[in-house]
N, C-alpha and C. Protein backbone atom coordinates (compact mmCIF):
# COMPACT_ATOMS: atom_id res chain seq x y z
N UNK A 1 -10.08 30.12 -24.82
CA UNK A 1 -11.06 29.06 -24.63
C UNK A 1 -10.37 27.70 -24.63
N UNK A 2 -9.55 27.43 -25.52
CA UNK A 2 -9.14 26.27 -25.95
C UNK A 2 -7.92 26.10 -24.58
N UNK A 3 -7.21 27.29 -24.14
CA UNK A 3 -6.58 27.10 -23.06
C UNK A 3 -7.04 26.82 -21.85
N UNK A 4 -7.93 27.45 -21.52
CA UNK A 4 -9.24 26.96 -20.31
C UNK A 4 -9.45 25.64 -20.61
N UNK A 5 -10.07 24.48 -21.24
CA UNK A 5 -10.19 23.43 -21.73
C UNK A 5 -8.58 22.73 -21.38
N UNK A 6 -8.16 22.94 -21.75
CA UNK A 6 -6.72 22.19 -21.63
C UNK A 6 -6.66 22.30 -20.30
N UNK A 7 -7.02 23.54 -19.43
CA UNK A 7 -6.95 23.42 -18.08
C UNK A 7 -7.35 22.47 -17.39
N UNK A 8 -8.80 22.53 -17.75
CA UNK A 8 -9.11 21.50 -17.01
C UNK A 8 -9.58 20.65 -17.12
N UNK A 9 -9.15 19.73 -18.75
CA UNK A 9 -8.48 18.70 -19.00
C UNK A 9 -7.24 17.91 -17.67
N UNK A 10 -6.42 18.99 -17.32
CA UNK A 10 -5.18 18.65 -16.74
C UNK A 10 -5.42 18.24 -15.17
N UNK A 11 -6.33 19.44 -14.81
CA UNK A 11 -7.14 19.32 -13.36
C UNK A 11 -7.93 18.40 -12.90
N UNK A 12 -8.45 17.87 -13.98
CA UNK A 12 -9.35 16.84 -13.92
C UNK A 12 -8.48 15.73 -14.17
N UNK A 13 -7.58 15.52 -14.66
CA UNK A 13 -6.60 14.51 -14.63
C UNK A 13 -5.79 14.20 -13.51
N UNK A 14 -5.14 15.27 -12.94
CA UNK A 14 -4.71 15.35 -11.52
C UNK A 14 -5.57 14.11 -10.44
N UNK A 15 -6.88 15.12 -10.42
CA UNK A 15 -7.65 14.64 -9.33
C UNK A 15 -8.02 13.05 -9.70
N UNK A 16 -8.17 12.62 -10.73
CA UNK A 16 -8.64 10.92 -11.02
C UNK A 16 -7.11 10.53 -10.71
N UNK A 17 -6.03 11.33 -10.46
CA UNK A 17 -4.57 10.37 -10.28
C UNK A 17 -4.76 10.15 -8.57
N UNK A 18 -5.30 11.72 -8.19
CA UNK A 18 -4.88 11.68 -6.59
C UNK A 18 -5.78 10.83 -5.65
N UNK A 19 -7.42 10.81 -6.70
CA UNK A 19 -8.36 10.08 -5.85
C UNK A 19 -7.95 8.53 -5.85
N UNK A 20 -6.90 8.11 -7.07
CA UNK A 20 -6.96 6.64 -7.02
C UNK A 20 -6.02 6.32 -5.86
N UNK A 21 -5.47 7.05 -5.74
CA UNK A 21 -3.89 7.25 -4.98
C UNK A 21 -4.74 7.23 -3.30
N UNK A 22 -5.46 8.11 -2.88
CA UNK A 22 -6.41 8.02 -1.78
C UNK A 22 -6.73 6.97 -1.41
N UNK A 23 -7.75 6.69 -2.33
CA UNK A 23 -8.63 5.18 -2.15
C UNK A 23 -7.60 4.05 -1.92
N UNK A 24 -6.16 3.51 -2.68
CA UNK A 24 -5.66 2.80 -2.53
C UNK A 24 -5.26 2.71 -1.05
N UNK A 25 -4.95 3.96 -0.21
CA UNK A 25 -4.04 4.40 1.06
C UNK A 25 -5.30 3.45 1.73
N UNK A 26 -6.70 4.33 1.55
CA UNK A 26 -7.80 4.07 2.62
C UNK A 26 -7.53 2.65 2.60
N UNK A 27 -8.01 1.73 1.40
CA UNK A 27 -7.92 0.59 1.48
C UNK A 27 -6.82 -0.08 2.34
N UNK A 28 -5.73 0.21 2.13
CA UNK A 28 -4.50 -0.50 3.19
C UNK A 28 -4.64 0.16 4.55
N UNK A 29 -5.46 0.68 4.91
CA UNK A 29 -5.58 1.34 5.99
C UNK A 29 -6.50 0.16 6.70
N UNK A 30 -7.71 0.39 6.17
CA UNK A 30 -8.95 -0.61 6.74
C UNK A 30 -8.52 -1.77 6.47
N UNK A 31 -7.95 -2.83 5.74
CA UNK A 31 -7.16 -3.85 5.52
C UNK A 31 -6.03 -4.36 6.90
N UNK A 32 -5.13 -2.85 7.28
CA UNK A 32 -4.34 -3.34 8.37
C UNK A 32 -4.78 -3.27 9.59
N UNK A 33 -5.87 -2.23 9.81
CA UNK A 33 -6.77 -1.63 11.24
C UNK A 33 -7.22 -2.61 11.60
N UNK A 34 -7.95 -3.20 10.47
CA UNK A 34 -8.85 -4.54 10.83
C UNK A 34 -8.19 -6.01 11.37
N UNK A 35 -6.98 -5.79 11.16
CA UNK A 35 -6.47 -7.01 11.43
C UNK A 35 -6.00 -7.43 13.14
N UNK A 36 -5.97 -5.93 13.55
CA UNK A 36 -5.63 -6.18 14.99
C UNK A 36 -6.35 -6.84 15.56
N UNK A 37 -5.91 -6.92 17.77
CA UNK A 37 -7.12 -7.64 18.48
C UNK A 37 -7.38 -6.91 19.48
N UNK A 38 -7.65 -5.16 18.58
CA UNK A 38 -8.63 -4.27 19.56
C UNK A 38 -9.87 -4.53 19.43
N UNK A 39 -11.05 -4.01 20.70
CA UNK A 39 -12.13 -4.11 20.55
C UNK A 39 -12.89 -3.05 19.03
N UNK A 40 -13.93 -3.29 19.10
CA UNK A 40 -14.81 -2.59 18.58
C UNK A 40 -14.34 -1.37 17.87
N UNK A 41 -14.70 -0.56 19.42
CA UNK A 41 -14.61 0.75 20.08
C UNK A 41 -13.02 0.94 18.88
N UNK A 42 -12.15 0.41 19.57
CA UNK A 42 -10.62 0.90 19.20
C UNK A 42 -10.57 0.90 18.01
N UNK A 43 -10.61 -0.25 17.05
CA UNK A 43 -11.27 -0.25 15.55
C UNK A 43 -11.30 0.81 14.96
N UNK A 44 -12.77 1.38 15.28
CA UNK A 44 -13.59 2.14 14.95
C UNK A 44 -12.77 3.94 15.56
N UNK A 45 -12.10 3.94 16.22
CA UNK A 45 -11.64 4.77 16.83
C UNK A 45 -9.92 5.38 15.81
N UNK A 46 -9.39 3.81 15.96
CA UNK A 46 -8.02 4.52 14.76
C UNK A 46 -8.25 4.40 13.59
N UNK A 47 -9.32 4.05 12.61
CA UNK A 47 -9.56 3.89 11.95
C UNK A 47 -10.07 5.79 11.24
N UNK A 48 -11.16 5.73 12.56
CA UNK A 48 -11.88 7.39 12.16
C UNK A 48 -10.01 8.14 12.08
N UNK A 49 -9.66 8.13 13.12
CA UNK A 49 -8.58 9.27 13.41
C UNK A 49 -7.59 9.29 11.71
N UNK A 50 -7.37 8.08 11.49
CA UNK A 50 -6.56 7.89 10.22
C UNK A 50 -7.29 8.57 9.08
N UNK A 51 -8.61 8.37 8.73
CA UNK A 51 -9.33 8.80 7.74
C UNK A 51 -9.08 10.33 8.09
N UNK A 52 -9.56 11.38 9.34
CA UNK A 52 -9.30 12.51 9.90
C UNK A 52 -7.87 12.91 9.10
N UNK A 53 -6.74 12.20 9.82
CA UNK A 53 -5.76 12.75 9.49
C UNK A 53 -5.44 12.98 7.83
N UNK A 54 -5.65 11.61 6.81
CA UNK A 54 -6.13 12.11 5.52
C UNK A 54 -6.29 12.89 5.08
N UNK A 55 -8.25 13.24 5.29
CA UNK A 55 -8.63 14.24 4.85
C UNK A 55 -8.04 15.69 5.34
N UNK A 56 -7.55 16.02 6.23
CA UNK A 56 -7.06 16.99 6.40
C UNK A 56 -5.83 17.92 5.61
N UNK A 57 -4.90 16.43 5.13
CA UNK A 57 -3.98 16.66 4.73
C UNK A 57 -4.24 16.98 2.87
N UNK A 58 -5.34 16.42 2.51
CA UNK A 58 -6.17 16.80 1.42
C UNK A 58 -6.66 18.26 1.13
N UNK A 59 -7.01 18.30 2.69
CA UNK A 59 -7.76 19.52 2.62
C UNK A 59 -6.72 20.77 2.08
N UNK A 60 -5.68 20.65 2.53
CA UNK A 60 -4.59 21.72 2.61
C UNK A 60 -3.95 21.40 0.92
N UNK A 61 -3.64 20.29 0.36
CA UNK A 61 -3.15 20.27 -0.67
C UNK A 61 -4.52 21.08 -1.98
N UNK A 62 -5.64 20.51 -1.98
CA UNK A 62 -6.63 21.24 -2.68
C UNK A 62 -6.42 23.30 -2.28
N UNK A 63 -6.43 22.98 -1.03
CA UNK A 63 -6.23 24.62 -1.52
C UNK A 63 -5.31 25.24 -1.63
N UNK A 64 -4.18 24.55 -1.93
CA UNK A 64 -2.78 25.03 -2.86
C UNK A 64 -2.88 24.83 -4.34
N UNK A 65 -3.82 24.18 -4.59
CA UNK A 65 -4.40 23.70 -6.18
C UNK A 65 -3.41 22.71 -5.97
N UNK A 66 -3.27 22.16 -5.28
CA UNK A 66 -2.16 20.70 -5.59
C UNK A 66 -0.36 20.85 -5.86
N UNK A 67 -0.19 22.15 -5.31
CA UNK A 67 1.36 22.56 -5.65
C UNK A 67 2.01 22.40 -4.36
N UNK A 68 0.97 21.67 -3.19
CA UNK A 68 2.04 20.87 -1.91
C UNK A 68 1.43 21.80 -1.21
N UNK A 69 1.67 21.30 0.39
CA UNK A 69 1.40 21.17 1.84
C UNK A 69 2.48 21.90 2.33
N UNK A 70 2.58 23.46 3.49
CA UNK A 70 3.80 23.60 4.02
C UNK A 70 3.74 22.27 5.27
N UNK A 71 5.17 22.57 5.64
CA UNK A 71 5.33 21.17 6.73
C UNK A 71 5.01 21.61 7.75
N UNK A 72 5.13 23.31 8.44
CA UNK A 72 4.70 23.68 9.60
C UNK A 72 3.14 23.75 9.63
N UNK A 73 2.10 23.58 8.74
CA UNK A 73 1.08 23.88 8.66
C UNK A 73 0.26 22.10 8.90
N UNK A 74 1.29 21.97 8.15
CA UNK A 74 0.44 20.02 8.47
C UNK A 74 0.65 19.93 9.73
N UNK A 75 1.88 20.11 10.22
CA UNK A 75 1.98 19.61 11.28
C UNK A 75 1.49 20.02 12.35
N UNK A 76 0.97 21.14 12.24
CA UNK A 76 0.08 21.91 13.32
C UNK A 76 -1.41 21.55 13.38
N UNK A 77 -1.51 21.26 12.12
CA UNK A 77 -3.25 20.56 11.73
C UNK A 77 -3.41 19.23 12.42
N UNK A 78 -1.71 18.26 11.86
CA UNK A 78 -2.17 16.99 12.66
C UNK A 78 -1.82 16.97 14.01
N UNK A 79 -1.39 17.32 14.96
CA UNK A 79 -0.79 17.43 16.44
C UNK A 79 -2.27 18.49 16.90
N UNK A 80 -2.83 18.83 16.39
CA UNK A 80 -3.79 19.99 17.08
C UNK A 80 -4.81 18.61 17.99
N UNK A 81 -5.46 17.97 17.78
CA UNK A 81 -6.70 17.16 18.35
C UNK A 81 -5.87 16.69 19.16
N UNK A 82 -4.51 16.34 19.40
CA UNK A 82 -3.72 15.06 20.70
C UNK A 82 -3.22 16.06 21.50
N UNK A 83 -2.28 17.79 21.13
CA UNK A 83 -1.85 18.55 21.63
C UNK A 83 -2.43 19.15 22.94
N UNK A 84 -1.87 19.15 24.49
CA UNK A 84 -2.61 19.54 24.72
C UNK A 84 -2.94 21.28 25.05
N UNK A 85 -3.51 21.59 26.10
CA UNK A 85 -3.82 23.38 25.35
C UNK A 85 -2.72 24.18 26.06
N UNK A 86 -1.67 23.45 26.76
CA UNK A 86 -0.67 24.31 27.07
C UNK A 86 -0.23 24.71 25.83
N UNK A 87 0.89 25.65 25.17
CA UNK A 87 1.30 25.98 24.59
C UNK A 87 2.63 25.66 24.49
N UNK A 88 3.19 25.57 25.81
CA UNK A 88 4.51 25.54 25.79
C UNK A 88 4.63 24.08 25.82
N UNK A 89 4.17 22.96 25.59
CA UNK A 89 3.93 21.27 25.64
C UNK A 89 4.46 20.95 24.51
N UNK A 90 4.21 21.93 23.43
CA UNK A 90 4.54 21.83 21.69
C UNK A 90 5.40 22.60 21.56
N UNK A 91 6.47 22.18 20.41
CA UNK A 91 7.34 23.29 19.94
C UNK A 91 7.08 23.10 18.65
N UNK A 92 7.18 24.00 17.44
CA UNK A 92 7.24 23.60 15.96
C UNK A 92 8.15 24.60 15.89
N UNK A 93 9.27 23.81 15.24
CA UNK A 93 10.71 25.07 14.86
C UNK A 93 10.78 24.51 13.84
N UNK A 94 10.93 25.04 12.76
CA UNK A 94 11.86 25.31 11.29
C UNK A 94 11.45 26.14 9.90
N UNK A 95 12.08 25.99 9.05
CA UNK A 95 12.47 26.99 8.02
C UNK A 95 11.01 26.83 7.40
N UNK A 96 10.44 27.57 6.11
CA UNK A 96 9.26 27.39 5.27
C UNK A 96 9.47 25.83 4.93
N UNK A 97 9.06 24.87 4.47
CA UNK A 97 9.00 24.29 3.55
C UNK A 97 7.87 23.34 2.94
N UNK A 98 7.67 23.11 1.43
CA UNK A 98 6.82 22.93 1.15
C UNK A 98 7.00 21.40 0.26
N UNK A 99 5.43 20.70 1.00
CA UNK A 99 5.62 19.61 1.08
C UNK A 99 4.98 18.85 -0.60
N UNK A 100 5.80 18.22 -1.77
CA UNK A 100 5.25 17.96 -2.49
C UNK A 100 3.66 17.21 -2.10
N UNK A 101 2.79 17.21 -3.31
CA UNK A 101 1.38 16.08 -2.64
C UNK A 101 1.90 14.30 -2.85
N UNK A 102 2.85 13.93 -3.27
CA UNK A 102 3.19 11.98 -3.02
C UNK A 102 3.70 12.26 -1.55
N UNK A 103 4.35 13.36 -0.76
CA UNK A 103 5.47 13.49 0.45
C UNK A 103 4.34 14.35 1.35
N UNK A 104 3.59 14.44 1.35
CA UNK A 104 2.58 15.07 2.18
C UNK A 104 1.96 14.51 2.89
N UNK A 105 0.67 13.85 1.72
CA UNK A 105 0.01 12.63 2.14
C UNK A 105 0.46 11.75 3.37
N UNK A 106 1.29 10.87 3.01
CA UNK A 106 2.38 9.98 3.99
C UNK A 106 3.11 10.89 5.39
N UNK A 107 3.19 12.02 5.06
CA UNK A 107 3.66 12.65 5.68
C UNK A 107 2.79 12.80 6.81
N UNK A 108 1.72 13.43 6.69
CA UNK A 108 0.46 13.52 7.64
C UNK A 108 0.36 12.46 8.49
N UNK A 109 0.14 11.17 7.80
CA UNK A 109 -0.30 9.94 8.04
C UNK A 109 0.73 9.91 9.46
N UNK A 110 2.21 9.81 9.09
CA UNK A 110 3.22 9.53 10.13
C UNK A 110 3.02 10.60 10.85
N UNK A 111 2.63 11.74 10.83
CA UNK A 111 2.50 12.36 12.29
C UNK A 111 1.23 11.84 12.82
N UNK A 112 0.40 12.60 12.52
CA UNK A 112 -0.71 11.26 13.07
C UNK A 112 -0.58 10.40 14.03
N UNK A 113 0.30 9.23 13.55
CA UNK A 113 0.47 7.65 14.03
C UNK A 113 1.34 8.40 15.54
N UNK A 114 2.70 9.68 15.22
CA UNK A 114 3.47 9.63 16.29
C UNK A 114 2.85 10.59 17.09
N UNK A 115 1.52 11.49 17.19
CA UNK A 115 0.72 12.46 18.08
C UNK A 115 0.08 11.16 18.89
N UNK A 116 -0.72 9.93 18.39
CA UNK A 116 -1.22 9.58 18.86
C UNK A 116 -0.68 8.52 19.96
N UNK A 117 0.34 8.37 19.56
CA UNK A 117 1.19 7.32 20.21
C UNK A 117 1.83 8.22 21.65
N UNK A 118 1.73 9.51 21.18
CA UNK A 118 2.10 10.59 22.26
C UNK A 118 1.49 10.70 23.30
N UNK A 119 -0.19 10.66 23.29
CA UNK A 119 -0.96 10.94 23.37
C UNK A 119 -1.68 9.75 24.37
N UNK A 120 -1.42 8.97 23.91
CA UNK A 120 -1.84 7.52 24.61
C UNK A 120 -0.43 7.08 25.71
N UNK A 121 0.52 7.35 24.93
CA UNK A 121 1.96 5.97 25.83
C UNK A 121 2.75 7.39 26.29
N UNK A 122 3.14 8.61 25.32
CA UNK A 122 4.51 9.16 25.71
C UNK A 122 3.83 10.79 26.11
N UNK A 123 4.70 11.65 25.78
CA UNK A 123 4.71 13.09 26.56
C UNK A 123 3.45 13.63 26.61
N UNK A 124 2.36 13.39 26.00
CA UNK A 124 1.10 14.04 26.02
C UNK A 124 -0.12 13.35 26.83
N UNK A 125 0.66 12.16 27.63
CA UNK A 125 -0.18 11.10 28.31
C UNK A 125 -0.43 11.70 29.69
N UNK A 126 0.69 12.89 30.35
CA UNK A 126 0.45 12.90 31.28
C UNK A 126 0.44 14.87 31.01
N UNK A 127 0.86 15.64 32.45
CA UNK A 127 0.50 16.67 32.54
C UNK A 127 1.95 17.32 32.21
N UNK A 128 2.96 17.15 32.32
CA UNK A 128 4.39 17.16 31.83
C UNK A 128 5.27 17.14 30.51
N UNK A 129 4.42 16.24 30.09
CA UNK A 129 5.77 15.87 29.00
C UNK A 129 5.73 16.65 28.02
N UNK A 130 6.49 16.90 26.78
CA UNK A 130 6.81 18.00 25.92
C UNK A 130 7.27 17.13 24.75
N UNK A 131 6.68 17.84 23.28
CA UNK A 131 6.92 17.54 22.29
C UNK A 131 7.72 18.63 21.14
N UNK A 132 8.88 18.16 20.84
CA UNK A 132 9.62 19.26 20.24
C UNK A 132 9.51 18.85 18.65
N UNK A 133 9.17 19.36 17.58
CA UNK A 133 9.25 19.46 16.07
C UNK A 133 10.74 20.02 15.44
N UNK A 134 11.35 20.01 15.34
CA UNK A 134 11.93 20.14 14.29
C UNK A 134 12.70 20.01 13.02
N UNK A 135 12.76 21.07 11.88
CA UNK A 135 13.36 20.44 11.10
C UNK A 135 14.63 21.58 9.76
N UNK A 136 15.02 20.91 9.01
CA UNK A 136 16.09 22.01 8.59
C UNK A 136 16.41 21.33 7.07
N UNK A 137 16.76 22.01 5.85
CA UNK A 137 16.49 21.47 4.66
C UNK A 137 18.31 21.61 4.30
N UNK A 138 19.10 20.91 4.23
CA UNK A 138 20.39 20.76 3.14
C UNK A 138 20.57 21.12 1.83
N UNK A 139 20.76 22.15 1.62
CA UNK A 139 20.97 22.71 0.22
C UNK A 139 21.59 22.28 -0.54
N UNK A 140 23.03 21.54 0.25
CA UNK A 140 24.14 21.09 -0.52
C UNK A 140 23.94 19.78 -1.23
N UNK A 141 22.83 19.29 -1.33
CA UNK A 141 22.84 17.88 -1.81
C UNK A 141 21.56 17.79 -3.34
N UNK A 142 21.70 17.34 -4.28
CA UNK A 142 20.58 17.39 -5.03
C UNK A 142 20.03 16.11 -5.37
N UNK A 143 18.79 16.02 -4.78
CA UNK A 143 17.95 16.88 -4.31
C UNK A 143 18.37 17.28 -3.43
N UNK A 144 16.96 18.21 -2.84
CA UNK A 144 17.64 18.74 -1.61
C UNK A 144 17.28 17.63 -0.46
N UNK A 145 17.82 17.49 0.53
CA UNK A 145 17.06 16.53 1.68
C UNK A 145 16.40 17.54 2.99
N UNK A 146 15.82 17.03 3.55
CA UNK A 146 15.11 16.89 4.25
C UNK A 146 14.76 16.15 5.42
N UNK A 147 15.75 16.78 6.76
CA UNK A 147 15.91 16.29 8.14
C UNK A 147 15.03 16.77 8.90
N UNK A 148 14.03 16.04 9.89
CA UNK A 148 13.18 16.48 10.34
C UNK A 148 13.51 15.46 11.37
N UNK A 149 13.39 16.12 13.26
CA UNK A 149 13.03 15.34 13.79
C UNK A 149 11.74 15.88 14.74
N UNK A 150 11.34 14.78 15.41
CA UNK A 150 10.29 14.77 16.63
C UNK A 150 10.84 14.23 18.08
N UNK A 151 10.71 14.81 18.94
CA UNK A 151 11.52 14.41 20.31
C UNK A 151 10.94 15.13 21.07
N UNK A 152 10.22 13.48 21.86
CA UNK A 152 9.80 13.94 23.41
C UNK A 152 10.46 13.54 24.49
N UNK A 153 9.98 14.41 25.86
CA UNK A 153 10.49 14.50 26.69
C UNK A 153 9.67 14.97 28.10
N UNK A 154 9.97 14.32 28.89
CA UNK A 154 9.13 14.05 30.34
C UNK A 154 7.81 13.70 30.46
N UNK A 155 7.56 12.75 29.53
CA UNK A 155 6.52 11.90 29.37
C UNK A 155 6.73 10.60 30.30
N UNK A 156 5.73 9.89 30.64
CA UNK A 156 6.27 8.26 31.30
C UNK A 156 7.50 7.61 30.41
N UNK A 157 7.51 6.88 31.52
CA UNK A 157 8.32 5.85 30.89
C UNK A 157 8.53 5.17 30.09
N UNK A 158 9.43 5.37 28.97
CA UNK A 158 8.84 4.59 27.76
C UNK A 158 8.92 3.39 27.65
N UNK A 159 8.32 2.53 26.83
CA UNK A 159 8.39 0.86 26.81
C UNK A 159 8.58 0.79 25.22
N UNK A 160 9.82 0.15 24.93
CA UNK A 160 10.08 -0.31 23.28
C UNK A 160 9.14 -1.99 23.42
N UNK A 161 8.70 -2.48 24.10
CA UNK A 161 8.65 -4.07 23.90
C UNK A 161 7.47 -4.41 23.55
N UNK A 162 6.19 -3.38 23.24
CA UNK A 162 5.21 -3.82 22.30
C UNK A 162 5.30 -4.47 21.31
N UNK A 163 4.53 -5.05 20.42
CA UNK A 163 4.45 -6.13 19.11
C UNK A 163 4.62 -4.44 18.18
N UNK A 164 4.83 -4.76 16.66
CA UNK A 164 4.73 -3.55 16.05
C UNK A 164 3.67 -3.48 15.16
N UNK A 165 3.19 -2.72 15.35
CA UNK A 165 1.35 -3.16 14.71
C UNK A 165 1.52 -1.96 13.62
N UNK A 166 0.23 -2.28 12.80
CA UNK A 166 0.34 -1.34 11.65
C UNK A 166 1.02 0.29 11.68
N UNK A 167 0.65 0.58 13.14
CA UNK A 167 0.65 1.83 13.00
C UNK A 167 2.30 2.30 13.00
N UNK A 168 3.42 1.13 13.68
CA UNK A 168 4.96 1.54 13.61
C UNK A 168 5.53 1.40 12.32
N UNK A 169 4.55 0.36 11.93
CA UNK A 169 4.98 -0.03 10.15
C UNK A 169 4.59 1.21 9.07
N UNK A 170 3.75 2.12 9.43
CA UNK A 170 3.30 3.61 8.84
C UNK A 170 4.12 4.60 9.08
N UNK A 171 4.27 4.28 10.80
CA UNK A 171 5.72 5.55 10.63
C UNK A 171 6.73 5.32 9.89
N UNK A 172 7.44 4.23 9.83
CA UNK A 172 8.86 3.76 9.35
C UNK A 172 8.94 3.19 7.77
N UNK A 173 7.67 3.16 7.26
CA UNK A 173 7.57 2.89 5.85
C UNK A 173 6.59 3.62 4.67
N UNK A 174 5.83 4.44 5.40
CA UNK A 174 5.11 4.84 4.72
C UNK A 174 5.63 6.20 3.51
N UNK A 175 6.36 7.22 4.16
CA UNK A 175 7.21 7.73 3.06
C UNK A 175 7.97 7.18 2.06
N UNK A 176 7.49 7.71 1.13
CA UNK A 176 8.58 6.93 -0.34
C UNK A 176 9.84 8.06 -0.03
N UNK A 177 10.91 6.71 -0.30
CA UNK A 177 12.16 6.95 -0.05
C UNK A 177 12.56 7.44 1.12
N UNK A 178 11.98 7.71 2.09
CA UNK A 178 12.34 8.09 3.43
C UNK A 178 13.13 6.98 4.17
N UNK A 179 14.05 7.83 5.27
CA UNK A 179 14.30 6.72 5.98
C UNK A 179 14.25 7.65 7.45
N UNK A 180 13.97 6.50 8.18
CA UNK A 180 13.09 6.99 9.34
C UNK A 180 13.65 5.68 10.35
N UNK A 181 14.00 6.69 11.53
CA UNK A 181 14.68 5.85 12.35
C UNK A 181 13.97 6.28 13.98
N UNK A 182 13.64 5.51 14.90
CA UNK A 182 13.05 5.49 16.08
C UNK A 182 13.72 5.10 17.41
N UNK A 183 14.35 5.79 18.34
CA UNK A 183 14.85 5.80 19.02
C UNK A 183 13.60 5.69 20.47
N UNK A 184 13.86 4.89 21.32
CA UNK A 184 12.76 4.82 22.34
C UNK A 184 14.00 4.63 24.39
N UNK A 185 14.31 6.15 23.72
CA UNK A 185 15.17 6.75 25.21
C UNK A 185 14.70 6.82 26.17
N UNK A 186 15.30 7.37 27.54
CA UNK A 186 15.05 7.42 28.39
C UNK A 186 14.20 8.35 29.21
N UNK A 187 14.29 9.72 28.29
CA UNK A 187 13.54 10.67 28.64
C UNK A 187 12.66 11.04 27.55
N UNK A 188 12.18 9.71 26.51
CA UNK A 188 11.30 9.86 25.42
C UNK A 188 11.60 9.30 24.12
N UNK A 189 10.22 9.19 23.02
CA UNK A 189 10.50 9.18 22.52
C UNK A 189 11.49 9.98 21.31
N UNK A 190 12.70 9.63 20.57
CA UNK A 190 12.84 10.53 19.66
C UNK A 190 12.22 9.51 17.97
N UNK A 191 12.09 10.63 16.84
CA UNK A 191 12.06 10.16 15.67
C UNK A 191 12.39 11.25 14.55
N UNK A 192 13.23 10.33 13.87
CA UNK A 192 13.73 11.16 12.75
C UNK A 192 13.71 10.90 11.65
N UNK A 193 13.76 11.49 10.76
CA UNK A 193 13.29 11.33 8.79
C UNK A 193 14.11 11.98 8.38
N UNK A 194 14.59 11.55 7.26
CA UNK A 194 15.21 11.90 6.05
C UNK A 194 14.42 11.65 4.82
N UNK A 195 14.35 12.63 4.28
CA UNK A 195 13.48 12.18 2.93
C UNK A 195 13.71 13.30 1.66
N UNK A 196 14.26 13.33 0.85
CA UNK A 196 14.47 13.76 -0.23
C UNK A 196 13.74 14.66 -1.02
N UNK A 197 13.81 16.06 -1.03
CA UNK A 197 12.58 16.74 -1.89
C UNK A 197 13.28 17.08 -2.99
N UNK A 198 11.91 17.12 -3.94
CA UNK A 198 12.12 17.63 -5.15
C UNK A 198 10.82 18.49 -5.20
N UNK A 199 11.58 19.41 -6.12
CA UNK A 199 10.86 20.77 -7.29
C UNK A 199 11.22 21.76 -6.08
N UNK A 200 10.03 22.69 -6.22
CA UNK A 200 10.27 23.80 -5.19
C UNK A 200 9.83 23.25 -3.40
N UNK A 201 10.54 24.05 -2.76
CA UNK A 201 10.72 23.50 -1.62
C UNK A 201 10.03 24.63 -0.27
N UNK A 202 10.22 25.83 -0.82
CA UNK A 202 9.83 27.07 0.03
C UNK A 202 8.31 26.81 0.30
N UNK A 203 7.86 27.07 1.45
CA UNK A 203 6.56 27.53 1.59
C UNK A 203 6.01 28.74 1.60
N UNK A 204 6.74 29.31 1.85
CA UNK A 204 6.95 31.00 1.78
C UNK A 204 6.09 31.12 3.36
N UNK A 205 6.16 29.96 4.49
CA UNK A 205 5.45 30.25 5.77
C UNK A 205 6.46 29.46 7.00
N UNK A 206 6.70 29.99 7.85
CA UNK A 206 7.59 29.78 8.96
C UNK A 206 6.87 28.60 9.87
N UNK A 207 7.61 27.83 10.56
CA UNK A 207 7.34 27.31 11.74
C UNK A 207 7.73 27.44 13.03
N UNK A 208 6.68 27.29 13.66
CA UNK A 208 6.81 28.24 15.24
C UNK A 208 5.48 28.21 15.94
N UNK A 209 5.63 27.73 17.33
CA UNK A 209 4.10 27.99 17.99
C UNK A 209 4.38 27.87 19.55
C-alpha cells in the first residue's frame, strides 16, 4: 500500500515537472509565431502544426510511462502529415534508439520545423525530391553521442537567403546541448545533430520504412 502511494506520489510529481516544462515550450512558441508578418491564415496554421507536433511527441512519451520516445518512431509520427504517399520519397535508417523525455520533446519540435520546411521550399514541394533520415549512436564516448542526419535531395532549388525566423532558431537551438549544423547545397537541403545521450539508449525498435 504504502509502496503504491509512493508511486504515485512520484508520477504525479513527474507530470506537474513535465506539464510546467510543456506550457513553458507552448508559451515561447505563441510568443515567437506571433511575432512574424504572416497573415492570419499562416499564424494560425504554424502555430496548430507546432502544438500537433507537441502533442504527439507527448503522446508517445506517456505511453512509455515517461522512460523516452524511440527516434525511429517520432520520426515517423512527425514526417507522416508533410510525407508524401510514395514510399520510396522517405528513408528512415538507423539503429533502436531511445529518446530521453528533455531530448524528445525538442527533438520532435526540430523535425517538425525541417518536414515542413520540406514540404513548403525543399524535396517534398515537388513530385521528385527525396528525404533521407539517418542516424548511428558512438559507443566510444561517455556519454554516448548521438549523430543523426537529414538530407534532401531533388527537391527545387534551394535558397539560403531568407531572414531566419523562429522556426531556423528551433532547429539550431532548441536541443539542450545539441549542436546542429545546416548545410543549404545544391541538390538539397542537408542537417545534422549531435547531441549527447544519457541513461539507457536502446529502444529495443529498428528504423526503416
Amino acid at each position: 500500500m504504502r509502496e503504491g502511494e509512493a508511486r504515485q506520489r512520484l508520477l504525479l510529481g513527474e507530470l506537474t515537472h513535465r506539464v510546467r516544462n510543456i506550457l513553458t515550450v507552448i508559451q515561447a512558441m505563441a510568443r515567437h509565431t506571433l511575432r512574424g508578418d504572416q497573415t492570419s491564415t499562416e499564424l494560425i496554421e504554424r502555430f496548430e502544426g507546432r502544438l500537433s507536433a507537441l502533442a504527439s511527441t507527448h503522446t508517445l512519451l506517456v505511453e512509455s510511462e515517461w522512460k523516452g520516445a524511440g527516434l525511429a518512431e517520432l520520426a515517423q509520427q512527425q514526417l507522416a502529415p508533410y510525407a508524401p504517399q510514395k514510399t520510396d520519397r522517405l528513408q528512415i535508417t538507423g539503429q533502436p534508439v531511445l529518446l530521453a523525455a528533455d531530448i524528445a520533446t525538442p527533438f520532435g519540435l526540430v523535425l517538425h520545423e525541417l518536414a515542413v520546411n520540406a514540404a513548403k521550399h525543399g524535396a517534398f514541394a515537388n513530385r521528385t525530391g527525396k528525404v533521407a533520415l539517418t542516424w548511428r549512436v558512438s559507443a566510444g564516448t561517455n556519454p554516448k553521442l548521438l549523430h543523426f542526419e537529414w538530407k534532401e535531395a531533388g527537391g527545387p532549388a534551394v535558397k539560403s537567403s531568407a531572414p531566419a525566423g523562429f522556426g531556423s532558431t528551433l532547429i539550431e537551438s532548441a536541443i539542450p546541448n545539441g549542436q546542429v549544423k545546416r548545410e543549404f547545397r545544391g541538390e538539397g537541403v542537408v542537417c545534422t545533430i549531435d547531441v549527447p545521450l544519457s541513461g539507457p539508449t536502446e529502444s529495443g525498435r529498428s528504423g526503416g520504412t
